[in-house]
C-alpha atoms as a PDB file:
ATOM      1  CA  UNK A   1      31.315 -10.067 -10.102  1.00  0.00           C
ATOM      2  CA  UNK A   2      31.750  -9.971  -6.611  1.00  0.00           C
ATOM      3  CA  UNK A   3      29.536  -7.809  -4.589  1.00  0.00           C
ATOM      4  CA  UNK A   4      26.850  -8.623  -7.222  1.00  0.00           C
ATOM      5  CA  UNK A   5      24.268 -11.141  -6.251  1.00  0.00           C
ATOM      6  CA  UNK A   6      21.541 -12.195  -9.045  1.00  0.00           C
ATOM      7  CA  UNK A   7      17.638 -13.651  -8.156  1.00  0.00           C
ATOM      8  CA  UNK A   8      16.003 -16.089 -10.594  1.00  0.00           C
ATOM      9  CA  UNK A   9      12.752 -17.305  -9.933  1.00  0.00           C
ATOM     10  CA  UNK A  10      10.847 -19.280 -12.240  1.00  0.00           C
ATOM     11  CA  UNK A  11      14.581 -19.486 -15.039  1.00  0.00           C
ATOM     12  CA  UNK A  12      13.852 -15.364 -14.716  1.00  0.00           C
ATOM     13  CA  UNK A  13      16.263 -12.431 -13.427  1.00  0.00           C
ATOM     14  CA  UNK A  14      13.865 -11.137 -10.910  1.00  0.00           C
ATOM     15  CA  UNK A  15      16.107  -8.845  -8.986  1.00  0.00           C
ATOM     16  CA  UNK A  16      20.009  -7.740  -8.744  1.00  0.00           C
ATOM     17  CA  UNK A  17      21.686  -6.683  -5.444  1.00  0.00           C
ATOM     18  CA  UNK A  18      24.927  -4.506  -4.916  1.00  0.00           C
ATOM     19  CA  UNK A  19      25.932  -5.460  -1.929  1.00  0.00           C
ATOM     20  CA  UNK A  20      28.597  -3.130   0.123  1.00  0.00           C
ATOM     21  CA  UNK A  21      30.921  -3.139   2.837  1.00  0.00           C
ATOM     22  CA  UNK A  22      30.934  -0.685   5.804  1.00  0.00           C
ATOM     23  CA  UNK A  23      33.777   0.820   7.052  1.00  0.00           C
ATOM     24  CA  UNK A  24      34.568   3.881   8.781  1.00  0.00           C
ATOM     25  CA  UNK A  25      30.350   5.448   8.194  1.00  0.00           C
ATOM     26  CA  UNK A  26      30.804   4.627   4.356  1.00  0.00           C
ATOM     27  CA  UNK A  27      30.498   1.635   2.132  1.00  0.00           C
ATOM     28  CA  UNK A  28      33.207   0.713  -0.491  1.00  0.00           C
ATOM     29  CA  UNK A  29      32.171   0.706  -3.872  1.00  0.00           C
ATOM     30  CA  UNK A  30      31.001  -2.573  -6.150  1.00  0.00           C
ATOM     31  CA  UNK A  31      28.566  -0.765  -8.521  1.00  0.00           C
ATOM     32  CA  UNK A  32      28.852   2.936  -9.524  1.00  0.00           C
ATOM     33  CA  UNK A  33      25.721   4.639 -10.474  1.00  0.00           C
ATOM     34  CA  UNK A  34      21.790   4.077 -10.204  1.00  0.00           C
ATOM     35  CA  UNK A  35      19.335   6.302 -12.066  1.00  0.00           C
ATOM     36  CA  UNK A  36      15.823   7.136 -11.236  1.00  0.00           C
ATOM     37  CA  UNK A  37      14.176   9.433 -13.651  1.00  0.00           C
ATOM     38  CA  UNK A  38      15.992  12.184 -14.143  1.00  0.00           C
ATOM     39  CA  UNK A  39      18.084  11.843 -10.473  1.00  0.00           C
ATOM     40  CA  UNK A  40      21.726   9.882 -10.846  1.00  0.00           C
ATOM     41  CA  UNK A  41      22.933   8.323  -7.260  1.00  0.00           C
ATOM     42  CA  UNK A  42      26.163   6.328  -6.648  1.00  0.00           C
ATOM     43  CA  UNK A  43      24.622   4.406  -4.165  1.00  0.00           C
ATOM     44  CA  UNK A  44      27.580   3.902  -2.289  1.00  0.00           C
ATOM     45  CA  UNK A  45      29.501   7.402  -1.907  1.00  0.00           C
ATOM     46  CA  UNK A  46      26.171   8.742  -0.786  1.00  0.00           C
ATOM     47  CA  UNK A  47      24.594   8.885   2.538  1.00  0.00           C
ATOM     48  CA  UNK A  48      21.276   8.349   3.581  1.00  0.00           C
ATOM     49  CA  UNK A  49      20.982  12.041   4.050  1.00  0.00           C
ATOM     50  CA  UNK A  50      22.301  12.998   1.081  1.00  0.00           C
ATOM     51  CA  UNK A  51      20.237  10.716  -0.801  1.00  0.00           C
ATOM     52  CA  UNK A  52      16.942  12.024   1.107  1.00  0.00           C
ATOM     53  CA  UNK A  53      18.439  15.816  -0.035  1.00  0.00           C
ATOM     54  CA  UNK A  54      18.850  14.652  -3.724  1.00  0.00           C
ATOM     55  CA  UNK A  55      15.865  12.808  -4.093  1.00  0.00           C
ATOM     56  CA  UNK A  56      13.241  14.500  -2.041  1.00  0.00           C
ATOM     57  CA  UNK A  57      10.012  12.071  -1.260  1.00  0.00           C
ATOM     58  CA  UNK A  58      11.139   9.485  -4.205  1.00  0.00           C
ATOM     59  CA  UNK A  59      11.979   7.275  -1.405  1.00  0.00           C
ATOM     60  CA  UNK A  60       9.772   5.745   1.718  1.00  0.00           C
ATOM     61  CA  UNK A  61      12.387   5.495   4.363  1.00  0.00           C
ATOM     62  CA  UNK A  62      11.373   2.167   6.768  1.00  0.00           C
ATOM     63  CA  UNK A  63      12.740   0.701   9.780  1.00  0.00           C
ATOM     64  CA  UNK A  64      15.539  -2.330   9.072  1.00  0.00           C
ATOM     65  CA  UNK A  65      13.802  -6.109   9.818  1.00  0.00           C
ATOM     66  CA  UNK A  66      17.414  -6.744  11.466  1.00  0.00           C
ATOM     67  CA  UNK A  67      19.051  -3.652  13.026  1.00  0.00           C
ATOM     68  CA  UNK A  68      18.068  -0.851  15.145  1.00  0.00           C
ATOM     69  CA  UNK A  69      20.007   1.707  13.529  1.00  0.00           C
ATOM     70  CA  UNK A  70      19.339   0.556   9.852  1.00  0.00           C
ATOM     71  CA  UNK A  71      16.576   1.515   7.473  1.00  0.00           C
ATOM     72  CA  UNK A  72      15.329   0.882   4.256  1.00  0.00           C
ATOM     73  CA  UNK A  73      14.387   3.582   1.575  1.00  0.00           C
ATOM     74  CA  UNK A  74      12.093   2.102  -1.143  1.00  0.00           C
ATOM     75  CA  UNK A  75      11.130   3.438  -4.118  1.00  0.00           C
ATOM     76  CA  UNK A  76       8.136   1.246  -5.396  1.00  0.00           C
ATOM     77  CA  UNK A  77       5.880   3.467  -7.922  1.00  0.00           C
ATOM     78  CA  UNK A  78       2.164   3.000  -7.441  1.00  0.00           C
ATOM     79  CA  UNK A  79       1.147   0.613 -10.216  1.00  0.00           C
ATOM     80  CA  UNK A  80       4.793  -0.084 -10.972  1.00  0.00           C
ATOM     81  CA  UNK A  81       6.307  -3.984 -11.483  1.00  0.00           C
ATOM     82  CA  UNK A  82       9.550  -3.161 -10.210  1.00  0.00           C
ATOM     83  CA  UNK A  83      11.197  -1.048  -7.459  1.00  0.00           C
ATOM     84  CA  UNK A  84      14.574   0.046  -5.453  1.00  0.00           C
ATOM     85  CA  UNK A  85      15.782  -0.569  -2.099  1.00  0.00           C
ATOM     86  CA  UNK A  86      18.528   1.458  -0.687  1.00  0.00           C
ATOM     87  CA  UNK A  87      19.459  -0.548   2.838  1.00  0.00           C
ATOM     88  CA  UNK A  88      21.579   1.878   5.293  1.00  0.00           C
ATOM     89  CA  UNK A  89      23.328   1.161   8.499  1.00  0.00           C
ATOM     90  CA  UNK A  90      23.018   4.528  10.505  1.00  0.00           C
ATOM     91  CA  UNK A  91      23.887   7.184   7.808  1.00  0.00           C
ATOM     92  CA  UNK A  92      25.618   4.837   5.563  1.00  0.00           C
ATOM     93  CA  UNK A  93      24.506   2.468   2.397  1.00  0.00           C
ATOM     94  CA  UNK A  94      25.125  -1.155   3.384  1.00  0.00           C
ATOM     95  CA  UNK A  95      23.754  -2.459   0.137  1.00  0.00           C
ATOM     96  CA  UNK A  96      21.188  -1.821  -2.644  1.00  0.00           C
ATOM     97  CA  UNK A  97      18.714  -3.517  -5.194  1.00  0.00           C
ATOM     98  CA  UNK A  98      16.550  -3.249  -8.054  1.00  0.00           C
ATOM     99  CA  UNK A  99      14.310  -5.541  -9.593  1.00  0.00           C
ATOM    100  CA  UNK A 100      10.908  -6.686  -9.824  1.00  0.00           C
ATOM    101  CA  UNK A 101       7.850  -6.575  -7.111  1.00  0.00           C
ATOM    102  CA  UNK A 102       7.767  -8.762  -4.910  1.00  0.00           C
ATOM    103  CA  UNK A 103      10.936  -9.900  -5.381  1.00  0.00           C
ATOM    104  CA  UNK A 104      13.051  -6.660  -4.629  1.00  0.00           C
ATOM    105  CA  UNK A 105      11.501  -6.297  -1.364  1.00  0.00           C
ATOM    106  CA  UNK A 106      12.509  -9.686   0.055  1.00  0.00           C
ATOM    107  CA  UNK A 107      14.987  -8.968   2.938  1.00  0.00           C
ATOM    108  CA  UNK A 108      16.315 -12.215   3.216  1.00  0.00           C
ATOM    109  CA  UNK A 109      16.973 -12.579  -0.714  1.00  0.00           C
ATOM    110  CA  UNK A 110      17.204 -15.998  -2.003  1.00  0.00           C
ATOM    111  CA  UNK A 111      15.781 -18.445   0.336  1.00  0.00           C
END
């Protein structure tokens, strides 16, 4: 599916990413909907704001390896195997992923 990107390490699924395109401060749609707990996001008709507003301090909000005005918001549970990224370019999502730690927080992907 394009837009869809899948990590195997080891002949295992270790991570999936969404990946976006910005235009015009919002990214066009490949994937529609990612739940955590109880909170439902479409990953890419949200903003980074309005994901911060929906999910209050689920998410860790870091600095982009690759772009001043990009960020990361992570959601990796204490004790948990597996984890979220949310990547944004200024206010709007770029691209997201799920999968297992470390493997979702790799920033280049597959190497």
């Amino acid at each position: 599916y394009p837009g869809v990107h899948l990590m195997f390490e080891d002949g295992r699924l270790t991570r999936i990413d969404a990946v976006g395109e910005v235009a015009e401060g919002l990214a066009k749609p490949v994937a529609t909907a990612l739940s955590i707990g109880e909170v439902t996001l479409s990953p890419f008709g949200e903003t980074k704001n309005s994901i911060a507003t929906k999910t209050g301090d689920m998410f860790t909000v870091t600095p982009h390896k690759y772009s001043e005005t990009g960020s990361y918001l992570e959601h990796l549970p204490d004790g948990g195997k597996t984890g979220i990224v949310i990547e944004t370019e200024g206010d709007a999502v770029t691209q997201f992923r799920v999968g297992e730690l470390p493997a979702v927080q790799y920033v280049e992907g597959c190497l």
